[in-house]
N, C-alpha and C. Protein backbone atom coordinates (compact mmCIF):
# COMPACT_ATOMS: atom_id res chain seq x y z
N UNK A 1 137.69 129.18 152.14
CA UNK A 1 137.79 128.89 150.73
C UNK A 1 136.77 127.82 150.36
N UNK A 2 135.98 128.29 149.26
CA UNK A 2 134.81 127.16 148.86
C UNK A 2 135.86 125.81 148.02
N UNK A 3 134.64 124.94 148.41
CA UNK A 3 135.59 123.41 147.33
C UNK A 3 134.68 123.39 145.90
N UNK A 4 135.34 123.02 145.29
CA UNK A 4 134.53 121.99 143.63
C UNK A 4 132.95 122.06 144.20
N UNK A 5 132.15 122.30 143.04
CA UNK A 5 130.87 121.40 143.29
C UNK A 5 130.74 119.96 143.51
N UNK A 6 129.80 119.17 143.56
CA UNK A 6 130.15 118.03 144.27
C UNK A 6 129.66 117.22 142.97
N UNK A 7 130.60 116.20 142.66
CA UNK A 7 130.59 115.59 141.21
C UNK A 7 129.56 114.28 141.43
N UNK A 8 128.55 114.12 142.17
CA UNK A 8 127.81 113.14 141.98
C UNK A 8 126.49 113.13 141.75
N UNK A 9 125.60 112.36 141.18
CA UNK A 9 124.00 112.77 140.67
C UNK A 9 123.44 112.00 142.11
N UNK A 10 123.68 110.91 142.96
CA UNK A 10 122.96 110.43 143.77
C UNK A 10 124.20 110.22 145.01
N UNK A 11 123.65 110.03 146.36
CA UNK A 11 124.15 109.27 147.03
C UNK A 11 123.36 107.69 147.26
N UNK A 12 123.69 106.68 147.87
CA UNK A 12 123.03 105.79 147.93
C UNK A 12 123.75 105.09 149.45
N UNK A 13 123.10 105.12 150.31
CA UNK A 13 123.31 104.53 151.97
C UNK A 13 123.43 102.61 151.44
N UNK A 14 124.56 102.32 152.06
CA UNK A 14 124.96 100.63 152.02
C UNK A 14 125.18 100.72 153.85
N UNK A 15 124.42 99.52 153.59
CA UNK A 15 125.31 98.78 155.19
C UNK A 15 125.92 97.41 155.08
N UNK A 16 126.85 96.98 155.81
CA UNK A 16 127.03 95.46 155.53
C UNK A 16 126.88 95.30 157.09
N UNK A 17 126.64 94.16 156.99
CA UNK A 17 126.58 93.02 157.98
C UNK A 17 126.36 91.75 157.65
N UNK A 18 126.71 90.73 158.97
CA UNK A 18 127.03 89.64 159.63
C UNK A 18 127.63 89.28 160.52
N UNK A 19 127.95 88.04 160.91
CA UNK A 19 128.80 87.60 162.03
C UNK A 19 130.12 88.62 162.00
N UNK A 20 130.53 88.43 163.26
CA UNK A 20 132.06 89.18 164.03
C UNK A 20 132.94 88.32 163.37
N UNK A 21 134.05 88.80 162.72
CA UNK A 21 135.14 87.81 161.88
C UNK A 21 134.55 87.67 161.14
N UNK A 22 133.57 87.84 159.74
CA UNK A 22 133.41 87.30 158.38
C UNK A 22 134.59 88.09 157.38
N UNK A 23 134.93 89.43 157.70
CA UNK A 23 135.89 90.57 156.81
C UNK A 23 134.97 91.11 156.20
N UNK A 24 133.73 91.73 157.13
CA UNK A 24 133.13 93.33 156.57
C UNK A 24 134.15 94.43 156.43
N UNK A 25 134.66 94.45 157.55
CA UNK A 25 135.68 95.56 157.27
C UNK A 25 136.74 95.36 156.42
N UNK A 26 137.17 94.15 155.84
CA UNK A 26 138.44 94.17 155.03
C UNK A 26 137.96 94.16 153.89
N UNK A 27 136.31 94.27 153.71
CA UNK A 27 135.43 94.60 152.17
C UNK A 27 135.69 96.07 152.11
N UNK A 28 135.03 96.25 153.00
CA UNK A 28 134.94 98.21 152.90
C UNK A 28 136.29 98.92 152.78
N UNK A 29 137.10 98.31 153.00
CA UNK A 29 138.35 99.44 153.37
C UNK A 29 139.00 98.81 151.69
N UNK A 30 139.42 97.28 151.09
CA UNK A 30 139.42 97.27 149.95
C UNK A 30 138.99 98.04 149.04
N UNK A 31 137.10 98.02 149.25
CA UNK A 31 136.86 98.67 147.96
C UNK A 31 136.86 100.57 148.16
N UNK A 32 136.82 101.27 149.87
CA UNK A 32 137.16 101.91 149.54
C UNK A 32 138.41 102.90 149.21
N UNK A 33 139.48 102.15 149.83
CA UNK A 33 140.24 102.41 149.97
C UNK A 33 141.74 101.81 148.86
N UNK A 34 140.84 101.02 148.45
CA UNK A 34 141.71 100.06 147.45
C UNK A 34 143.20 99.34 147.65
N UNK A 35 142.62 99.13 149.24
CA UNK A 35 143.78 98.30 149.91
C UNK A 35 143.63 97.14 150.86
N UNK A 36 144.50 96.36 151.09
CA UNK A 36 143.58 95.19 152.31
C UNK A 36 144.94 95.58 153.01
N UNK A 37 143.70 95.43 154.81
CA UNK A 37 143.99 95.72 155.60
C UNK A 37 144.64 94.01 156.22
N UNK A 38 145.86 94.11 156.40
CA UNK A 38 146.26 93.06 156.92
C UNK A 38 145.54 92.36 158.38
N UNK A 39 145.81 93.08 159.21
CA UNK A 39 145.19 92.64 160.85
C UNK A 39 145.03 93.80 161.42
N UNK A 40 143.72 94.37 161.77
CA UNK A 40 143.30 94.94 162.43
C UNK A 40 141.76 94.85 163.44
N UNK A 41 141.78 95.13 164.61
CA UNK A 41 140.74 94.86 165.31
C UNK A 41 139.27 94.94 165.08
N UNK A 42 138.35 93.93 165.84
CA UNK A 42 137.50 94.03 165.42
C UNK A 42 136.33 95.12 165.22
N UNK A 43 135.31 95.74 164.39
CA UNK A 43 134.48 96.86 164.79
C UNK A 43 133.52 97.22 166.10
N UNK A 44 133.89 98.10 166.73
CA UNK A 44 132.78 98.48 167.76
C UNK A 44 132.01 99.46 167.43
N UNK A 45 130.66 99.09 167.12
CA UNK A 45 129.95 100.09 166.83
C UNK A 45 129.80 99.70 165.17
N UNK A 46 130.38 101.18 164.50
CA UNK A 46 129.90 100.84 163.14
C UNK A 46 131.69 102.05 162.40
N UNK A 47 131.41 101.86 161.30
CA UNK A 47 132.97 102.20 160.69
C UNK A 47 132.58 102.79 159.41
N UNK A 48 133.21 103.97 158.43
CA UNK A 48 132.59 104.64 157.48
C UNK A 48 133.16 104.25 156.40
N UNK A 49 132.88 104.67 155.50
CA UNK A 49 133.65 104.71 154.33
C UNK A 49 132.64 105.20 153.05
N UNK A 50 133.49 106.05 152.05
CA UNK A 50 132.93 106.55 150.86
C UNK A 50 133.30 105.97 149.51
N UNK A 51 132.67 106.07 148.67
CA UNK A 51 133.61 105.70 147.12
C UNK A 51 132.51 106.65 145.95
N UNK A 52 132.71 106.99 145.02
CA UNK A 52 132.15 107.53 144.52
C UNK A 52 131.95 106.63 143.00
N UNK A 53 131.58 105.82 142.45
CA UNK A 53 131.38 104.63 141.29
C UNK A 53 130.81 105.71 139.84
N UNK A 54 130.89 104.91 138.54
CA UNK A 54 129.88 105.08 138.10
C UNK A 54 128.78 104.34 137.39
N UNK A 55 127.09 104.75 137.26
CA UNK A 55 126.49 103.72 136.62
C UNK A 55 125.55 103.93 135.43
N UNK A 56 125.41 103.23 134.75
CA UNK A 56 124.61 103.76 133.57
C UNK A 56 125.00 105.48 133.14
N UNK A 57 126.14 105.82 132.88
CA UNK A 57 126.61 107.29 132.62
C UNK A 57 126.50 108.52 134.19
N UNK A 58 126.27 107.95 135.21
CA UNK A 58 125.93 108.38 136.57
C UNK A 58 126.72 108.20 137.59
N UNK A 59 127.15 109.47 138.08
CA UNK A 59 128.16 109.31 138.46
C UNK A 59 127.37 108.99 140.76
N UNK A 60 127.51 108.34 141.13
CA UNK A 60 126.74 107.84 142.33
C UNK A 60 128.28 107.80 143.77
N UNK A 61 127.69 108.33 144.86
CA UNK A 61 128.53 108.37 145.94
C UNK A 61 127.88 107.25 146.94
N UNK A 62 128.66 106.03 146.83
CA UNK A 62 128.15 104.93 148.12
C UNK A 62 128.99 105.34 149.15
N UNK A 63 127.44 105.28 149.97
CA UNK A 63 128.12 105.86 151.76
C UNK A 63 128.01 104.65 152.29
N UNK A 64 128.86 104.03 153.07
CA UNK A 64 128.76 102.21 153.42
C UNK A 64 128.94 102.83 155.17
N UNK A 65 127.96 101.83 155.15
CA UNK A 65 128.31 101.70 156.91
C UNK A 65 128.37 100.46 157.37
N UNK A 66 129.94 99.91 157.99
CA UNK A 66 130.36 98.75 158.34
C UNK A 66 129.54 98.64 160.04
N UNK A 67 129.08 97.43 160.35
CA UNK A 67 128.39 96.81 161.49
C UNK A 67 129.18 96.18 162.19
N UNK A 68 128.99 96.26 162.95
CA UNK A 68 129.98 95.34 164.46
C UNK A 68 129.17 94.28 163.75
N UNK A 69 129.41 92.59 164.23
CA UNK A 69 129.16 91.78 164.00
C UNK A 69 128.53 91.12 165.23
N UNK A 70 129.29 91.62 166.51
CA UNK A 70 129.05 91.29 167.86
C UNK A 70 127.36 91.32 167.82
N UNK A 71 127.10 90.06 168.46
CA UNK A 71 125.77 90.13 169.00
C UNK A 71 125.43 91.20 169.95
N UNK A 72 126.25 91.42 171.09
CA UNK A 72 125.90 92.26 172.04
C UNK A 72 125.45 93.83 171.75
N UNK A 73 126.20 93.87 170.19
CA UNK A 73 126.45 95.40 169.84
C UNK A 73 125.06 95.36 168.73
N UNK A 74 124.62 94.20 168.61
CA UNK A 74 123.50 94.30 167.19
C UNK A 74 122.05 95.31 167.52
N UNK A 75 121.94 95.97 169.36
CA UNK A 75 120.62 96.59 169.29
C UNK A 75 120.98 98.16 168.62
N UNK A 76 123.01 98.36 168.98
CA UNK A 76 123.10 99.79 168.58
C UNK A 76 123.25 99.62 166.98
N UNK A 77 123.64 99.18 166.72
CA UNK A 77 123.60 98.81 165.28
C UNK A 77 123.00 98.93 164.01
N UNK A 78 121.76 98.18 164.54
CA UNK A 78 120.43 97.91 164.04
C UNK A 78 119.76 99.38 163.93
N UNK A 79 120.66 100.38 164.35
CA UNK A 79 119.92 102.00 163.67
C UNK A 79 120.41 102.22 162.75
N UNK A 80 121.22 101.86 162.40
CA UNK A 80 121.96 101.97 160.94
C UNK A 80 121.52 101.77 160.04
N UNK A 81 120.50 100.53 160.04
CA UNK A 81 119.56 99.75 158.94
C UNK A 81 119.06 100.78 158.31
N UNK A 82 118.29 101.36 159.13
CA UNK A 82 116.88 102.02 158.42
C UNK A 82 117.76 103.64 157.47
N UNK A 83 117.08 103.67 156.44
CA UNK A 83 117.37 104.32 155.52
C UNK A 83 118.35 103.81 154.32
N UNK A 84 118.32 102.47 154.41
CA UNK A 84 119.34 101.85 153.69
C UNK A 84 119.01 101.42 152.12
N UNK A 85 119.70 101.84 150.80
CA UNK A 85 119.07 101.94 150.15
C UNK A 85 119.95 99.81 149.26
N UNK A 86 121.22 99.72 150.21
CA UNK A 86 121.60 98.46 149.71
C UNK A 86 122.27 97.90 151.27
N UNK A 87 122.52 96.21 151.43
CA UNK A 87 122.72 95.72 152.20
C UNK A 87 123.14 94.42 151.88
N UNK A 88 124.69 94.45 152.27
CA UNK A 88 125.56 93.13 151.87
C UNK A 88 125.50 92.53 152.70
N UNK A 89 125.29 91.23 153.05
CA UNK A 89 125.24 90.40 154.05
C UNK A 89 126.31 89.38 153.87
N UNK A 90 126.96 89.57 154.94
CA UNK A 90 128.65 88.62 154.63
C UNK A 90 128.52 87.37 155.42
N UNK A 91 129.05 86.43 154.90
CA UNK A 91 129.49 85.17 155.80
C UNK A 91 130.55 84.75 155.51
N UNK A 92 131.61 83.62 155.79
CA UNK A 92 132.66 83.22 156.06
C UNK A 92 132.42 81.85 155.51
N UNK A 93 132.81 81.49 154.26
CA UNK A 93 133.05 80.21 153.62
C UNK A 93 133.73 78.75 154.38
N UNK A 94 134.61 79.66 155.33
CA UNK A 94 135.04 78.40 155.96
C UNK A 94 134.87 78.03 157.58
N UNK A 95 133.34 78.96 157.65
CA UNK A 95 132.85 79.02 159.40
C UNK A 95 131.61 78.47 159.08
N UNK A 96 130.93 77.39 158.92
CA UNK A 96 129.65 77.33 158.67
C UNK A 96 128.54 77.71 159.75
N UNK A 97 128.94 77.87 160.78
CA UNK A 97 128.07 79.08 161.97
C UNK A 97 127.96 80.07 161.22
N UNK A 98 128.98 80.64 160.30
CA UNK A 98 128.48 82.41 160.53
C UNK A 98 127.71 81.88 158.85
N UNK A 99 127.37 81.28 157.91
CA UNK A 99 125.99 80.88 157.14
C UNK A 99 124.81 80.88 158.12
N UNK A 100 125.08 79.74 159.01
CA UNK A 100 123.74 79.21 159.58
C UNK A 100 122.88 80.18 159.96
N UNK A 101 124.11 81.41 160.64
CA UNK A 101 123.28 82.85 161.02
C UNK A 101 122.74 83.86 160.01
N UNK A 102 123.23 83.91 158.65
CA UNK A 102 121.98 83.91 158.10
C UNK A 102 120.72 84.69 157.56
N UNK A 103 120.06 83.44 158.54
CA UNK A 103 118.34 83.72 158.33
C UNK A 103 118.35 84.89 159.70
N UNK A 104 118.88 84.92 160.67
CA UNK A 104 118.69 86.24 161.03
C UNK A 104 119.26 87.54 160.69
N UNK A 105 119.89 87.78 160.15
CA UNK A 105 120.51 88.69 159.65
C UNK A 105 119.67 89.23 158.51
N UNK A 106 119.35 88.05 157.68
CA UNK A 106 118.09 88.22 156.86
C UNK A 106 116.94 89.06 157.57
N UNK A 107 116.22 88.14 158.47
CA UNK A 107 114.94 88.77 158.81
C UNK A 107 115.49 90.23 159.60
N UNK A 108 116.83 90.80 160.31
CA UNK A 108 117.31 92.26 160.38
C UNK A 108 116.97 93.05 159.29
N UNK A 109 117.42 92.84 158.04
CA UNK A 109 117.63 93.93 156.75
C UNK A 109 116.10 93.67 156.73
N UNK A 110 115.13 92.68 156.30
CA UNK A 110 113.86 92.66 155.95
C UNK A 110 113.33 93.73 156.69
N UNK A 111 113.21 93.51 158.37
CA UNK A 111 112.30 94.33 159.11
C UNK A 111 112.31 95.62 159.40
N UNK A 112 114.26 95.96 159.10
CA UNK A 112 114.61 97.32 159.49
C UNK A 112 114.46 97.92 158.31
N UNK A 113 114.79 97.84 156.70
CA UNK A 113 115.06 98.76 156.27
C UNK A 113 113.61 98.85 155.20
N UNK A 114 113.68 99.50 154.05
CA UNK A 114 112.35 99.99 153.53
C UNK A 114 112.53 98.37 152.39
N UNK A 115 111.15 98.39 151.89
CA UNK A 115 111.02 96.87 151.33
C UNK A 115 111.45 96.91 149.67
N UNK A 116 112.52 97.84 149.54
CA UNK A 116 112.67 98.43 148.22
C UNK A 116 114.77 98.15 148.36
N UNK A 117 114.88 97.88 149.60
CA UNK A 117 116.24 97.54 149.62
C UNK A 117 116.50 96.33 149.01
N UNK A 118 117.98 96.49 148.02
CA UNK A 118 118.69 95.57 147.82
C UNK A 118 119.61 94.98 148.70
N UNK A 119 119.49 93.96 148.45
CA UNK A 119 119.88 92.98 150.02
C UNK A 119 121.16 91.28 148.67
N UNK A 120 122.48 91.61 149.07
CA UNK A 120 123.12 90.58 148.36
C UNK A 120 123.97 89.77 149.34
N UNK A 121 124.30 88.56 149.03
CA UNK A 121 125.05 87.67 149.84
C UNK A 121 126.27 87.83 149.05
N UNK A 122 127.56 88.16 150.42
CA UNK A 122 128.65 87.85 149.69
C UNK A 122 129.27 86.85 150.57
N UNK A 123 129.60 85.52 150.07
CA UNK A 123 130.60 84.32 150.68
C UNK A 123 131.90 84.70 150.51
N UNK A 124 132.38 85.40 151.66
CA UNK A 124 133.88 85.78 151.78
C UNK A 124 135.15 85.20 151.96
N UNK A 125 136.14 85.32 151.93
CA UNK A 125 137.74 84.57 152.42
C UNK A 125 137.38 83.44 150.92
N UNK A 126 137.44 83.50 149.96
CA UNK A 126 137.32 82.70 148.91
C UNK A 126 138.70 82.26 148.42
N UNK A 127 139.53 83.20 149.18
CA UNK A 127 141.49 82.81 149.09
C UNK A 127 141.18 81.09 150.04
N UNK A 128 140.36 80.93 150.27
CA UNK A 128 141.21 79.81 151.89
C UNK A 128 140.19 78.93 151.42
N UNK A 129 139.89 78.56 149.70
CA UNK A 129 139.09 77.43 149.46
C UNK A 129 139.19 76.20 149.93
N UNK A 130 140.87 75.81 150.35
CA UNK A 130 141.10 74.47 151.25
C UNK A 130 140.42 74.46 152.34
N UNK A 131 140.00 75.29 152.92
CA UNK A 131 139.13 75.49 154.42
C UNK A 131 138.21 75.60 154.50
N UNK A 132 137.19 75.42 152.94
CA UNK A 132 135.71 75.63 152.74
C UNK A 132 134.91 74.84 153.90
N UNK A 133 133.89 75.62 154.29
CA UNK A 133 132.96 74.19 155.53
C UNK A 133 131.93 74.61 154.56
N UNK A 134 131.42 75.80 154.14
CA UNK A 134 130.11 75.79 153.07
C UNK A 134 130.19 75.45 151.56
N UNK A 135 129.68 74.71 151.19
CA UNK A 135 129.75 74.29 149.83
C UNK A 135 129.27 75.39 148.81
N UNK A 136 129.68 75.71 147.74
CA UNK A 136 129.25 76.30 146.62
C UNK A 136 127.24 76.57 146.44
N UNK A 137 126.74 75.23 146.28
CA UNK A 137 125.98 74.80 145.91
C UNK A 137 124.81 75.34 147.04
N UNK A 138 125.27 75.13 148.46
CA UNK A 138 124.65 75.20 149.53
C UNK A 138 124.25 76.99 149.36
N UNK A 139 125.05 77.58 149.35
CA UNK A 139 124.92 79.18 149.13
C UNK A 139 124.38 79.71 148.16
N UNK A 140 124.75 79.03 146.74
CA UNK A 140 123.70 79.17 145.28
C UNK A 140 122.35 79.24 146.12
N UNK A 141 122.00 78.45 146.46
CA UNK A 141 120.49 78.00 147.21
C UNK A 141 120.30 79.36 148.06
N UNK A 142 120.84 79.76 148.92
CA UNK A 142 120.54 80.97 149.52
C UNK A 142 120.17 82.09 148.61
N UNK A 143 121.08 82.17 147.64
CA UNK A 143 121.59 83.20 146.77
C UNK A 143 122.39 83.60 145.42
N UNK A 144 122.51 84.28 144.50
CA UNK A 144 123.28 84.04 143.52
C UNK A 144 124.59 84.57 144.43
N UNK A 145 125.58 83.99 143.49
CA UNK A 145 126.65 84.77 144.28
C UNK A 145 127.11 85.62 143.43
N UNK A 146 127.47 86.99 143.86
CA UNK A 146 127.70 88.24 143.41
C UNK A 146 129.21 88.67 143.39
N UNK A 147 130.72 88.84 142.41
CA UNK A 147 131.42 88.90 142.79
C UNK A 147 132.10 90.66 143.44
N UNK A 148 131.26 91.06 142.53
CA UNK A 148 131.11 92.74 142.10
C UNK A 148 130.04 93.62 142.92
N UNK A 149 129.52 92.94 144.33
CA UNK A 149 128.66 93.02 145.02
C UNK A 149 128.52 94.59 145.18
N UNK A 150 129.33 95.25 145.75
CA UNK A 150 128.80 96.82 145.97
C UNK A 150 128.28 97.46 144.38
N UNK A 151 129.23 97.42 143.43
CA UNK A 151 128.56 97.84 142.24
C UNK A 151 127.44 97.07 141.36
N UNK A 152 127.13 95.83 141.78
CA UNK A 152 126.37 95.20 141.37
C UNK A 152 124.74 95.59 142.16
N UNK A 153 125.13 95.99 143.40
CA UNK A 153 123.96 96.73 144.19
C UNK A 153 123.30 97.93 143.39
N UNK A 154 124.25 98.61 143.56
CA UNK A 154 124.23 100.09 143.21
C UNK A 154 123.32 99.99 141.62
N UNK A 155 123.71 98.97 140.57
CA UNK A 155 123.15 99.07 139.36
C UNK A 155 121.53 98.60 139.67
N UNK A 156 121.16 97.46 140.47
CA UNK A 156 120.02 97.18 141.03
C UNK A 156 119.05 98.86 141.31
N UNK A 157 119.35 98.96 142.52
CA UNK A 157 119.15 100.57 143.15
C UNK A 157 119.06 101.48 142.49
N UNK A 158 119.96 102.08 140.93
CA UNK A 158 119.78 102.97 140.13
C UNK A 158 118.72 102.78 139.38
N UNK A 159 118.30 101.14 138.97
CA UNK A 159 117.68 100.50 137.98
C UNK A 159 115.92 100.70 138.72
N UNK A 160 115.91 100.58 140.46
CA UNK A 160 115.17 100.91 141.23
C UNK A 160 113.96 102.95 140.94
N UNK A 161 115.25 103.48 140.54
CA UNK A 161 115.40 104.58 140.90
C UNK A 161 114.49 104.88 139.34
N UNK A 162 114.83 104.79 137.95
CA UNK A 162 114.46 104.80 136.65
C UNK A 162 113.15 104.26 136.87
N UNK A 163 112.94 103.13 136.83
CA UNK A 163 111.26 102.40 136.79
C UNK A 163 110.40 102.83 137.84
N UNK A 164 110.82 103.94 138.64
CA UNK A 164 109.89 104.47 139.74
C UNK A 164 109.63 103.54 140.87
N UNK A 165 110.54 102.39 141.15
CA UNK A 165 109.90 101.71 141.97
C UNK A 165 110.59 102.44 143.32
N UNK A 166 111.37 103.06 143.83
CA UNK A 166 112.33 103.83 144.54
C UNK A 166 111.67 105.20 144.69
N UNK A 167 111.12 106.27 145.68
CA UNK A 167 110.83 107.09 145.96
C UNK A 167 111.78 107.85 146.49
N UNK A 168 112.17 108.91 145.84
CA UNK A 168 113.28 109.49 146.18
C UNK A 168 113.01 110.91 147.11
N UNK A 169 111.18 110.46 147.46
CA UNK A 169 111.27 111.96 148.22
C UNK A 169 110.55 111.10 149.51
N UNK A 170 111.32 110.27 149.84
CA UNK A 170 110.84 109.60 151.25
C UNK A 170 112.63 109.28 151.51
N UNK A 171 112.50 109.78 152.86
CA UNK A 171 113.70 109.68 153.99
C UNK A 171 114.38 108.26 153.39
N UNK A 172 113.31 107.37 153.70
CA UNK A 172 114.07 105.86 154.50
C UNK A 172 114.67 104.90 153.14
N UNK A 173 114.53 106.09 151.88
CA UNK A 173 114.46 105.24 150.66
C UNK A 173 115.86 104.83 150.45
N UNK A 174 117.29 105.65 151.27
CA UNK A 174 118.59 105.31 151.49
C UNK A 174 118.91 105.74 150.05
N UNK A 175 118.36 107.07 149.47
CA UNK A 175 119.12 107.78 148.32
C UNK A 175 118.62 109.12 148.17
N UNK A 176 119.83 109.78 147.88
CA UNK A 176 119.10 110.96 147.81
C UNK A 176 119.99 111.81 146.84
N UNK A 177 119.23 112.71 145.85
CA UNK A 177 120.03 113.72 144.70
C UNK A 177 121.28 114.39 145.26
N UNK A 178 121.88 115.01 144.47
CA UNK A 178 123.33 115.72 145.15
C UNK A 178 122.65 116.71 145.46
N UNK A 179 123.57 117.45 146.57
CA UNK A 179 122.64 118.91 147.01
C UNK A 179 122.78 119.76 146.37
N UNK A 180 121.99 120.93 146.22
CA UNK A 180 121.96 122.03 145.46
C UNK A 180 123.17 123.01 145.58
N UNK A 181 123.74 123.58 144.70
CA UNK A 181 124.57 124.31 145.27
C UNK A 181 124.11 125.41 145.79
N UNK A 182 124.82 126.15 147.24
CA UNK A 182 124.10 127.55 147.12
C UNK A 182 124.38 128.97 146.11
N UNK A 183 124.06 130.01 146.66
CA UNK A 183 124.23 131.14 145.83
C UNK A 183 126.08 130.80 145.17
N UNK A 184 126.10 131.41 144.18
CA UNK A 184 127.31 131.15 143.52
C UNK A 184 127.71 130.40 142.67
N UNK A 185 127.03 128.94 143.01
CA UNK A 185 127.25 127.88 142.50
C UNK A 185 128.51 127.24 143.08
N UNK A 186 128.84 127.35 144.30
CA UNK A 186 130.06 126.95 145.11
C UNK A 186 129.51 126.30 146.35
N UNK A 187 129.71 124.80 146.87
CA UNK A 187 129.25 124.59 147.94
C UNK A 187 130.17 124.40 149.02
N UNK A 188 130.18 124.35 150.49
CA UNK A 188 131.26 124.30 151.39
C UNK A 188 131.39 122.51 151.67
N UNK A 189 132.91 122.71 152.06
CA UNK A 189 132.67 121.23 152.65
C UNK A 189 131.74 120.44 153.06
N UNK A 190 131.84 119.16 152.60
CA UNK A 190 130.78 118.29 153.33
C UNK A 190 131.21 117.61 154.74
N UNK A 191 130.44 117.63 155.94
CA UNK A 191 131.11 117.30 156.95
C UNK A 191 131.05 115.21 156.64
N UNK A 192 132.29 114.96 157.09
CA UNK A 192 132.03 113.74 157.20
C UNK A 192 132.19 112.91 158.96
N UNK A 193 130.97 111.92 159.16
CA UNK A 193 131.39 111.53 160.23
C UNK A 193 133.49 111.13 160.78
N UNK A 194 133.88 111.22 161.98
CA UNK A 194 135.17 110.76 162.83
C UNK A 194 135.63 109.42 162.55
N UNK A 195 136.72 109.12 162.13
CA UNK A 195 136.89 107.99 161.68
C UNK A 195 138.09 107.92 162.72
N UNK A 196 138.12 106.43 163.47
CA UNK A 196 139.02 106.52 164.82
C UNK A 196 140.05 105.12 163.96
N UNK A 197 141.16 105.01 163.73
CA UNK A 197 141.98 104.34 163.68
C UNK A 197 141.41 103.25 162.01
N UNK A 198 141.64 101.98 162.18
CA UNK A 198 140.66 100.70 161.57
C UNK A 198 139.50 100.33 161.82
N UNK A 199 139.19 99.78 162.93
CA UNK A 199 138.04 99.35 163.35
C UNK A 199 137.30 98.22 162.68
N UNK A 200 138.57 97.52 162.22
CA UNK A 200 138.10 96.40 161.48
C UNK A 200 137.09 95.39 162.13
């Protein structure tokens, strides 16, 4: 049995990363899932998730791919980058290690993905302001802070996409049109990668 045509004008590839423990995964599964995950283990490897938004009258499918945080795991990882058309970079408000790290995480998204990626800082756990070790001010300086970060990407990236600065017929540009339907005008399922438990 064929499904619906597929109701979106773009997809657009997100990755997040940072340190192990910032709550990449309790971002992704919130926004896509529109729930927080109380306690669940940390990511090995990388973790999926879909949402389908809309922007400027456009209806857009963010494919997010959550990052282990683990150093050890950052060479498998780091394939994920490339083709990325946005990239949240998380830290932990009340770990000032996982700020300090950063500037590498930075120079990751710079080198891996195409120079047309949107790249935003989100300062996370903002519930546990008594436990702040990074100051407000200190992070302004890095970055604006974004509260609306995945859709605030996505409007960047679409806005990318209009002024031509975004090439939408190159691979690594991390967007691409909805697919055509075939004969009929009916398309078959879309396969989606195995999703094993949380993998927070």
């Amino acid at each position: 049995m064929a499904t619906a045509p597929y109701n979106y004008s773009y997809i657009f590839k997100y990755i997040i990363i940072g340190d192990m423990g910032v709550g990449k995964s309790y971002l992704l599964h919130q926004f896509t899932e529109k729930k927080f995950m109380a306690d669940c283990p940390h990511t090995i490897g990388v973790e999926f998730g879909t949402r389908i938004i809309e922007v400027s009258g456009q209806k857009i499918k963010l494919q997010i791919w959550d990052t282990a945080g683990q150093e050890r795991l950052r060479a498998v990882t780091r394939s994920y980058y490339r083709g990325a058309a946005g990239a949240l970079m998380v830290y932990d408000i009340t770990r000032r290690s996982t700020y300090n790290h950063l500037s590498s995480w930075l120079t990751d998204a710079r080198n891996l993905t195409n120079p047309n990626t949107v790249i935003i800082l989100i300062g996370n756990k903002a519930d546990l302001e008594a436990q702040r070790d990074v100051t407000y001010e200190e992070a302004k300086q890095f970055a604006e802070e974004n509260e609306d970060a995945f859709l605030e990407a996505a409007k960047k990236i679409y806005q990318n996409i209009q002024d031509g600065s975004l090439d939408l017929n190159v691979a690594e540009s991390g967007v691409q049109h909805k697919p055509s339907a075939p004969q009929g005008g009916r398309l078959t399922s879309e396969p989606q990668p195995q999703r094993e438990g949380c993998g927070c």
